[in-house]
Protein backbone atom coordinates (compact mmCIF):
# COMPACT_ATOMS: atom_id res chain seq x y z
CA UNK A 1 68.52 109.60 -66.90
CA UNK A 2 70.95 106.90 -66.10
CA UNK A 3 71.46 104.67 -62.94
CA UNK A 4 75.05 103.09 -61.97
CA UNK A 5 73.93 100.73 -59.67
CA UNK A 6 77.44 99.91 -59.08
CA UNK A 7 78.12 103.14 -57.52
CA UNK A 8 75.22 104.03 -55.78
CA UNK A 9 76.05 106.21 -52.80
CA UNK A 10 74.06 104.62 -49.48
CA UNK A 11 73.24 106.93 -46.83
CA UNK A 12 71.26 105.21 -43.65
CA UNK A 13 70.90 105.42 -40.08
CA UNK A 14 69.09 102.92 -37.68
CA UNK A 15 66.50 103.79 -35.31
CA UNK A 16 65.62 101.56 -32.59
CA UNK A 17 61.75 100.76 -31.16
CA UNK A 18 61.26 99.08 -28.11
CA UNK A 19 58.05 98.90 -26.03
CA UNK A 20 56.20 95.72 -27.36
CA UNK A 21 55.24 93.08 -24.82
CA UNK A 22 55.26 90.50 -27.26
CA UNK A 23 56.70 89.25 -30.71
CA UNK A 24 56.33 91.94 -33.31
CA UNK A 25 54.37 90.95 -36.16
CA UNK A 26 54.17 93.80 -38.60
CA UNK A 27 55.27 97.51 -39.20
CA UNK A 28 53.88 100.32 -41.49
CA UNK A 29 55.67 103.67 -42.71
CA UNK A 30 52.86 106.47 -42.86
CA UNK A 31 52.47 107.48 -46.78
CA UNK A 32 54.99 111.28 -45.59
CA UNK A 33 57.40 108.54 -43.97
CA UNK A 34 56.73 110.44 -40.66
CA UNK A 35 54.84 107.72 -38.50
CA UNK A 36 55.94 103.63 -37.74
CA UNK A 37 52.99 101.60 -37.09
CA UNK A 38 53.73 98.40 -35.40
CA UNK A 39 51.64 95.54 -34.19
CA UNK A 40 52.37 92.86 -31.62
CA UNK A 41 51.83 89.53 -30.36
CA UNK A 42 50.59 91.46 -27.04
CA UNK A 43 47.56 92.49 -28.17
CA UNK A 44 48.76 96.23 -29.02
CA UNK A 45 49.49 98.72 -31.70
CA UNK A 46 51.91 101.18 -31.70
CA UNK A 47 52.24 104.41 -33.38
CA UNK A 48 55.63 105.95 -33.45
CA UNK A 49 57.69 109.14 -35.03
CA UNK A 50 59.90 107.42 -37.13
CA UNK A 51 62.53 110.44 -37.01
CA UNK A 52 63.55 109.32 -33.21
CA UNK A 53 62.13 106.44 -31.97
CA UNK A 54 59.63 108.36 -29.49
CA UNK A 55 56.18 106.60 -28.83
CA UNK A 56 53.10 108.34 -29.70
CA UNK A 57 50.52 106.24 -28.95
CA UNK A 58 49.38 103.03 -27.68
CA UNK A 59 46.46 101.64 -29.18
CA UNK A 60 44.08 98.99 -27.53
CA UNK A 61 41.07 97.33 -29.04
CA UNK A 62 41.78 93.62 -30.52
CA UNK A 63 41.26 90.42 -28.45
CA UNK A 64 44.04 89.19 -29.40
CA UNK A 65 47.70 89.00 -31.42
CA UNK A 66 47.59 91.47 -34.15
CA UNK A 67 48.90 90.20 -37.41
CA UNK A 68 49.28 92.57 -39.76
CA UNK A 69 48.49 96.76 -40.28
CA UNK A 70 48.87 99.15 -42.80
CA UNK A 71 48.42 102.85 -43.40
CA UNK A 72 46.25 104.11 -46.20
CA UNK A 73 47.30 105.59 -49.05
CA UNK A 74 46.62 108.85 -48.01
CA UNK A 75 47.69 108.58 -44.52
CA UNK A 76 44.48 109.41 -42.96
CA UNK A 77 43.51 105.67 -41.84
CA UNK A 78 44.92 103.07 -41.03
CA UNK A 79 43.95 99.10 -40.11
CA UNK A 80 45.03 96.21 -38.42
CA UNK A 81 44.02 92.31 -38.30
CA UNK A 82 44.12 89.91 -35.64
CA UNK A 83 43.88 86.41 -34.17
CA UNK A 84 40.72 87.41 -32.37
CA UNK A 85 39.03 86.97 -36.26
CA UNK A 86 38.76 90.71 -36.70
CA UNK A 87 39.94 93.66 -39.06
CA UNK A 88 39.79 96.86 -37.82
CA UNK A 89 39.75 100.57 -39.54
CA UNK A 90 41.18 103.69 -37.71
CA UNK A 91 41.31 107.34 -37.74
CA UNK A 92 44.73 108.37 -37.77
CA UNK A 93 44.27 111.96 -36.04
CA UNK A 94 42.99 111.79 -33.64
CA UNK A 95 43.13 107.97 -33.85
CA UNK A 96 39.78 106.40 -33.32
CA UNK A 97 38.41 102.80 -34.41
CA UNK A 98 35.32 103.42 -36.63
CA UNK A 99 34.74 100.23 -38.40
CA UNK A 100 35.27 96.55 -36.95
CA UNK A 101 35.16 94.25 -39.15
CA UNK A 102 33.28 90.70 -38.53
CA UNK A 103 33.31 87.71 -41.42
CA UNK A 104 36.45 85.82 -41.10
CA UNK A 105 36.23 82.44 -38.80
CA UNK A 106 39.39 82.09 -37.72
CA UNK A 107 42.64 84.34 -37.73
CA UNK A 108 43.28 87.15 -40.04
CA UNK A 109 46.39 87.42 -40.79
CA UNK A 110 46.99 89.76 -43.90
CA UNK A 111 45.26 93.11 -44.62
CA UNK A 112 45.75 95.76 -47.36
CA UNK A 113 44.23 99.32 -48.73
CA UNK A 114 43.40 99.77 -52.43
CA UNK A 115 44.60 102.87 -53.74
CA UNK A 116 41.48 104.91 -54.58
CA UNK A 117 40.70 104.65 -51.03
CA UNK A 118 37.65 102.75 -51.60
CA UNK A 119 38.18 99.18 -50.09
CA UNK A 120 39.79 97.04 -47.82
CA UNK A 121 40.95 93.38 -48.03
CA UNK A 122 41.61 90.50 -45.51
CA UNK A 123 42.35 87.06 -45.34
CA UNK A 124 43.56 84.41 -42.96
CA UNK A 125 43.25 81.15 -41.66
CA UNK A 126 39.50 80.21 -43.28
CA UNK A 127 41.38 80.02 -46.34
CA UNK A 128 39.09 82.96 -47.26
CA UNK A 129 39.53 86.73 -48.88
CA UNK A 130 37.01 89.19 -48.05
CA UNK A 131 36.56 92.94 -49.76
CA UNK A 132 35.35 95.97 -47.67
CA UNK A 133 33.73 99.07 -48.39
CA UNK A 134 35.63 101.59 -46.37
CA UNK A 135 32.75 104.54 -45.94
CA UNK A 136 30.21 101.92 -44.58
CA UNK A 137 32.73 98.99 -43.02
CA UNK A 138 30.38 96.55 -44.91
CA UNK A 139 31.51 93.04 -46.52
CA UNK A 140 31.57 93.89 -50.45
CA UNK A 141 32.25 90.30 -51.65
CA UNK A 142 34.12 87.03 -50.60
CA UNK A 143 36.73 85.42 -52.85
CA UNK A 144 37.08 81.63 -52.34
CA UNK A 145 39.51 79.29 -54.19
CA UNK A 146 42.91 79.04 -52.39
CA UNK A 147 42.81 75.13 -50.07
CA UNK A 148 44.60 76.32 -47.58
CA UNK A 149 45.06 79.53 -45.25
CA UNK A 150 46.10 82.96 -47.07
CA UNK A 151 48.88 84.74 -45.58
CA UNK A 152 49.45 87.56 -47.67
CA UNK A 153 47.41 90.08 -50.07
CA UNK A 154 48.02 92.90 -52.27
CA UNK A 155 46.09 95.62 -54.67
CA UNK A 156 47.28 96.92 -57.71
CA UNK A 157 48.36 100.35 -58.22
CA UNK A 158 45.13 100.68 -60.70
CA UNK A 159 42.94 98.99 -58.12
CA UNK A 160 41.85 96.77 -60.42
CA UNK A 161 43.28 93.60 -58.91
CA UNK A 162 43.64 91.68 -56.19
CA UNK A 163 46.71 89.49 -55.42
CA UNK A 164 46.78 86.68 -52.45
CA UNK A 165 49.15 84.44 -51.67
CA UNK A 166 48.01 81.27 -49.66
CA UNK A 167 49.61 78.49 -47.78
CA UNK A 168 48.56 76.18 -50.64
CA UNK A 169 52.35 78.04 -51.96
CA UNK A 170 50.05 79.64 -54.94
CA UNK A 171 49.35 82.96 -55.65
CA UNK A 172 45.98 84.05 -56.99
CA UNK A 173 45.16 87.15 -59.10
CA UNK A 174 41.55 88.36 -58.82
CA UNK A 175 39.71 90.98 -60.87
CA UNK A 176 37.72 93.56 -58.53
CA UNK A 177 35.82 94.69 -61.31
CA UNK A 178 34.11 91.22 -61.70
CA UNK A 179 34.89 88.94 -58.87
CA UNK A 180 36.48 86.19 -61.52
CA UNK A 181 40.21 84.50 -61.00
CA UNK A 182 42.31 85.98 -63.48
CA UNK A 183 44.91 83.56 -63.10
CA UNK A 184 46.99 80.87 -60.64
CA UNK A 185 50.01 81.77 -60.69
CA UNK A 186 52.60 78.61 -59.54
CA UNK A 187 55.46 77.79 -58.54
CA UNK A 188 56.71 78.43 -55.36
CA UNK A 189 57.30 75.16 -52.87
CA UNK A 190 56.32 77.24 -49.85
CA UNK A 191 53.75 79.16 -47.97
CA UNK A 192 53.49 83.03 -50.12
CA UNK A 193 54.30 84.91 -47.52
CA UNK A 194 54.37 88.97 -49.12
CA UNK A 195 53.39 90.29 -52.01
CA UNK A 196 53.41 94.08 -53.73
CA UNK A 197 52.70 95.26 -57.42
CA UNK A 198 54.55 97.70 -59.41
CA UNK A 199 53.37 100.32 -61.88
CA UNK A 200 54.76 99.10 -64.57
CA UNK A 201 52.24 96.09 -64.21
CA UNK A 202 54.51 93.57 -62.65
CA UNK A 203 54.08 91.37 -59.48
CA UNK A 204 56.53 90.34 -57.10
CA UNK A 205 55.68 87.12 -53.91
CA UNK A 206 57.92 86.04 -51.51
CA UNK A 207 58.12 82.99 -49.70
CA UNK A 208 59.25 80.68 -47.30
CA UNK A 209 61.15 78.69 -49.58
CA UNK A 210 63.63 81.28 -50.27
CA UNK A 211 62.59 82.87 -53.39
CA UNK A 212 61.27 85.75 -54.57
CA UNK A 213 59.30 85.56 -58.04
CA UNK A 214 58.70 88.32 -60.51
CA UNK A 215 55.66 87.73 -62.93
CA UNK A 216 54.56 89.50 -65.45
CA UNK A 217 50.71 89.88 -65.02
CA UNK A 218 50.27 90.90 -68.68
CA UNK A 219 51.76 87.42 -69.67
CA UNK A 220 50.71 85.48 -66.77
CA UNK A 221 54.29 84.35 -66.57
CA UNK A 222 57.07 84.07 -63.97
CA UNK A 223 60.19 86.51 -65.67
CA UNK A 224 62.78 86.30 -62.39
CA UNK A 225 63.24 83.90 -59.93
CA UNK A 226 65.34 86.01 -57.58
CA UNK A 227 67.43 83.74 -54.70
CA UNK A 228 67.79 85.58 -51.02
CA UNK A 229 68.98 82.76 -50.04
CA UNK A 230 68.85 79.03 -48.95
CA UNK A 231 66.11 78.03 -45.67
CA UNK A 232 65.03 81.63 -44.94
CA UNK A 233 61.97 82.91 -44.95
CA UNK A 234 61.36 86.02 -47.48
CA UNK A 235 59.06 88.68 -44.95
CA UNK A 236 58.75 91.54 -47.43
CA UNK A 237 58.98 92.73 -50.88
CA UNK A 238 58.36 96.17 -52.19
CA UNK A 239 58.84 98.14 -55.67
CA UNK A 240 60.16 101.21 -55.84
CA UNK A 241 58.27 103.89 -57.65
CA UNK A 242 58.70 103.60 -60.92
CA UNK A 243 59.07 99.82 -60.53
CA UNK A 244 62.73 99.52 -61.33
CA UNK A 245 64.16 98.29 -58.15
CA UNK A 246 62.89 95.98 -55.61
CA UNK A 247 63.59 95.50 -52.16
CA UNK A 248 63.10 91.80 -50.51
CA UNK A 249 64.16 91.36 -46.77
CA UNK A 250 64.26 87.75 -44.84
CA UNK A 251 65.29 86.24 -42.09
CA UNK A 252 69.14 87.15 -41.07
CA UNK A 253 70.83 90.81 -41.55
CA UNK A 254 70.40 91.31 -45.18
CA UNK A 255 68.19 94.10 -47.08
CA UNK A 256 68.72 93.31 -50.57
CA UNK A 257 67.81 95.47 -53.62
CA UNK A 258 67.52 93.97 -56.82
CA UNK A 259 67.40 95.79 -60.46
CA UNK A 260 64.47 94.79 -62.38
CA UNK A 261 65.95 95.20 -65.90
CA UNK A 262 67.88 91.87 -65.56
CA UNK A 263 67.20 90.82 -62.06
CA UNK A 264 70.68 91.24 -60.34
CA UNK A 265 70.67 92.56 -57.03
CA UNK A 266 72.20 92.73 -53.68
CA UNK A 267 73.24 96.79 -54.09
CA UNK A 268 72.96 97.07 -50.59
CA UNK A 269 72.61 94.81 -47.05
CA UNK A 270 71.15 96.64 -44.35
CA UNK A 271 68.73 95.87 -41.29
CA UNK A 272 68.27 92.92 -39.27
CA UNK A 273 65.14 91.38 -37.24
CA UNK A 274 67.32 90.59 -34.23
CA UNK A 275 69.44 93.49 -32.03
CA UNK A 276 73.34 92.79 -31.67
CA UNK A 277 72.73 91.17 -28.11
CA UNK A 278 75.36 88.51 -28.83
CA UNK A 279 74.51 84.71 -29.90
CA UNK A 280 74.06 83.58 -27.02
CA UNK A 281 73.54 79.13 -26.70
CA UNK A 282 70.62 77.64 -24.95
CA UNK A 283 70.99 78.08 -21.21
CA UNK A 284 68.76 78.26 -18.20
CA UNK A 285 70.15 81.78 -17.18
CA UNK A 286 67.46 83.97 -16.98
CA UNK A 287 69.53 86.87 -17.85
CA UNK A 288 70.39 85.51 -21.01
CA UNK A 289 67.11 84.16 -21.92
CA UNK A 290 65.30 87.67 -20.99
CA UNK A 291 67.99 88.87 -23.59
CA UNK A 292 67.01 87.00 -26.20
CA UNK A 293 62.96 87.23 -25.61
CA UNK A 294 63.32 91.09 -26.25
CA UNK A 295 65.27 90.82 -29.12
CA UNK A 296 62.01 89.49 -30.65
CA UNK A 297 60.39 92.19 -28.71
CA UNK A 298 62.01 95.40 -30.79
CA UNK A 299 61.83 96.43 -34.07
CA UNK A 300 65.09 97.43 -35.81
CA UNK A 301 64.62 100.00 -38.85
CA UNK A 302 66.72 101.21 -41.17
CA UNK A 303 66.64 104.40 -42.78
CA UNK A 304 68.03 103.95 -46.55
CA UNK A 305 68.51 106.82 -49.00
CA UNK A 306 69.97 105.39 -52.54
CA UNK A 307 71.34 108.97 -54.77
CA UNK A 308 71.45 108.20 -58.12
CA UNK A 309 73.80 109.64 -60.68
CA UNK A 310 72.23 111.58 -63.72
CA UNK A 311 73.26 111.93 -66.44
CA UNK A 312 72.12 112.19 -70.27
């Protein structure tokens, strides 16, 4: 099998959320790509059906913003983190809060499922990473190191390590197995705002300083620096599959997917955090400043379907 990334045939529609009383924070694709989980500024989570846009549920229970969420790998949980110094774990169907989570000291802002279904991580603003056991919601161990507040967190596909990425613009690689640092990884000149692993045993980070970095966890070594481009904020990275493409999305329209053989990228540019409302300058109108409050208020997603040629 052979890819032509050059003539990759795109097919994508946009579907468009709105129902957030606040600045949205986070979303989630259910593991079947038939739910959107979202979580808000307002307090609330969102479930959605990601064919049309139509709200399913509206889900109450943190103090305040919620930070981050994610589904489980299987689909049948999912959790969220919030300002309020909470995680919480939920029953999907019917959805149902049966862990909260208690430890962190101030806001959590990052949360992630390993694999095998067995734990939970968080981290935020205490500069601290905790691991929980899923069946009992109890605190398995507390990973201390990064100097400043950890934004973002990742487990391998093995769930064998854990990957945060701090404030202190480092990125730390933990074994689960036996609690030690495997390594610091370095290099970035802002806060490490996403990360995600690949099966092929690489790690991607994104940050605010524009970059994304590719390292090679068997090496312990950085093998791309990938530019999205100059003062914007990287928000997400994720591997395909098989780990030959990534996707990286930051602020401004652009969706860009990169090839991980050599590192070029840009195939496609898709997506945008803000709706076409118009650019409008600083005014007192209220009309116009309503406008652009909810434009922060919706989330935007795009569909994308890449067909590859094959061949032999």
């Amino acid at each position: 099998m052979w890819q032509d990334l050059s003539e990759d045939i795109i097919d994508a529609r946009v579907t468009y959320f709105s129902g957030h009383k606040g600045e949205v924070n986070c979303c989630a694709f259910s593991p079947d790509c038939q739910l959107v989980l979202t979580c808000s500024d307002d307090g609330c989570l969102y479930l959605w059906k990601a064919s049309n846009g139509k709200l399913m549920a509206k889900i109450r229970g943190h103090t305040g913003p919620v930070k981050c969420c994610t589904f489980s790998k299987d689909g049948c949980l999912f959790a969220s983190v919030s300002h309020d110094c909470t995680a919480r774990v939920w029953r999907t169907s019917p959805i149902q809060c049966i862990h909260i989570l208690t430890g962190h000291l101030r806001s959590v802002e990052t949360v992630a499922f390993s694999p095998d279904g067995r734990n939970l991580v968080s981290g935020g603003w205490d500069n601290t990473v905790l691991l929980w056991d899923i069946q009992t919601g109890l605190k398995v161990r507390q990973f201390n190191g990064h100097s400043a507040a950890v934004q973002s967190s990742a487990i391998s596909t093995d769930s064998q390590y854990l990957a945060t990425g701090s404030w202190d613009h480092s990125v730390k690689v933990w074994s689960l197995s036996n609690d030690k640092e495997v390594v610091t990884l370095t290099g970035h000149s802002g806060n490490v705002s996403c990360l995600c692993f690949s099966t092929t045993g690489m790690l991607a980070s994104g940050s605010w300083d524009g970059s994304v970095r590719v390292w090679s966890l068997q090496r312990h070594e950085c093998v791309f620096v990938l530019a999205v481009g100059e003062r914007v904020w990287v928000r997400c990275v994720t591997f395909c599959e098989n780990g030959t493409l990534l996707a990286t999305t930051a602020e401004g329209e652009k969706v860009k997917i990169w090839d991980m053989a050599d590192g070029n990228g840009a195939l496609i540019t898709s997506g945008s955090d803000l709706l076409d409302l118009g650019e409008e300058e600083d005014s007192d109108d209220e009309d116009k400043n309503k406008k652009r409050l909810e434009r922060h208020n919706k989330l935007k997603v795009t569909h994308c379907k890449l067909i590859w040629k094959v061949g032999s």
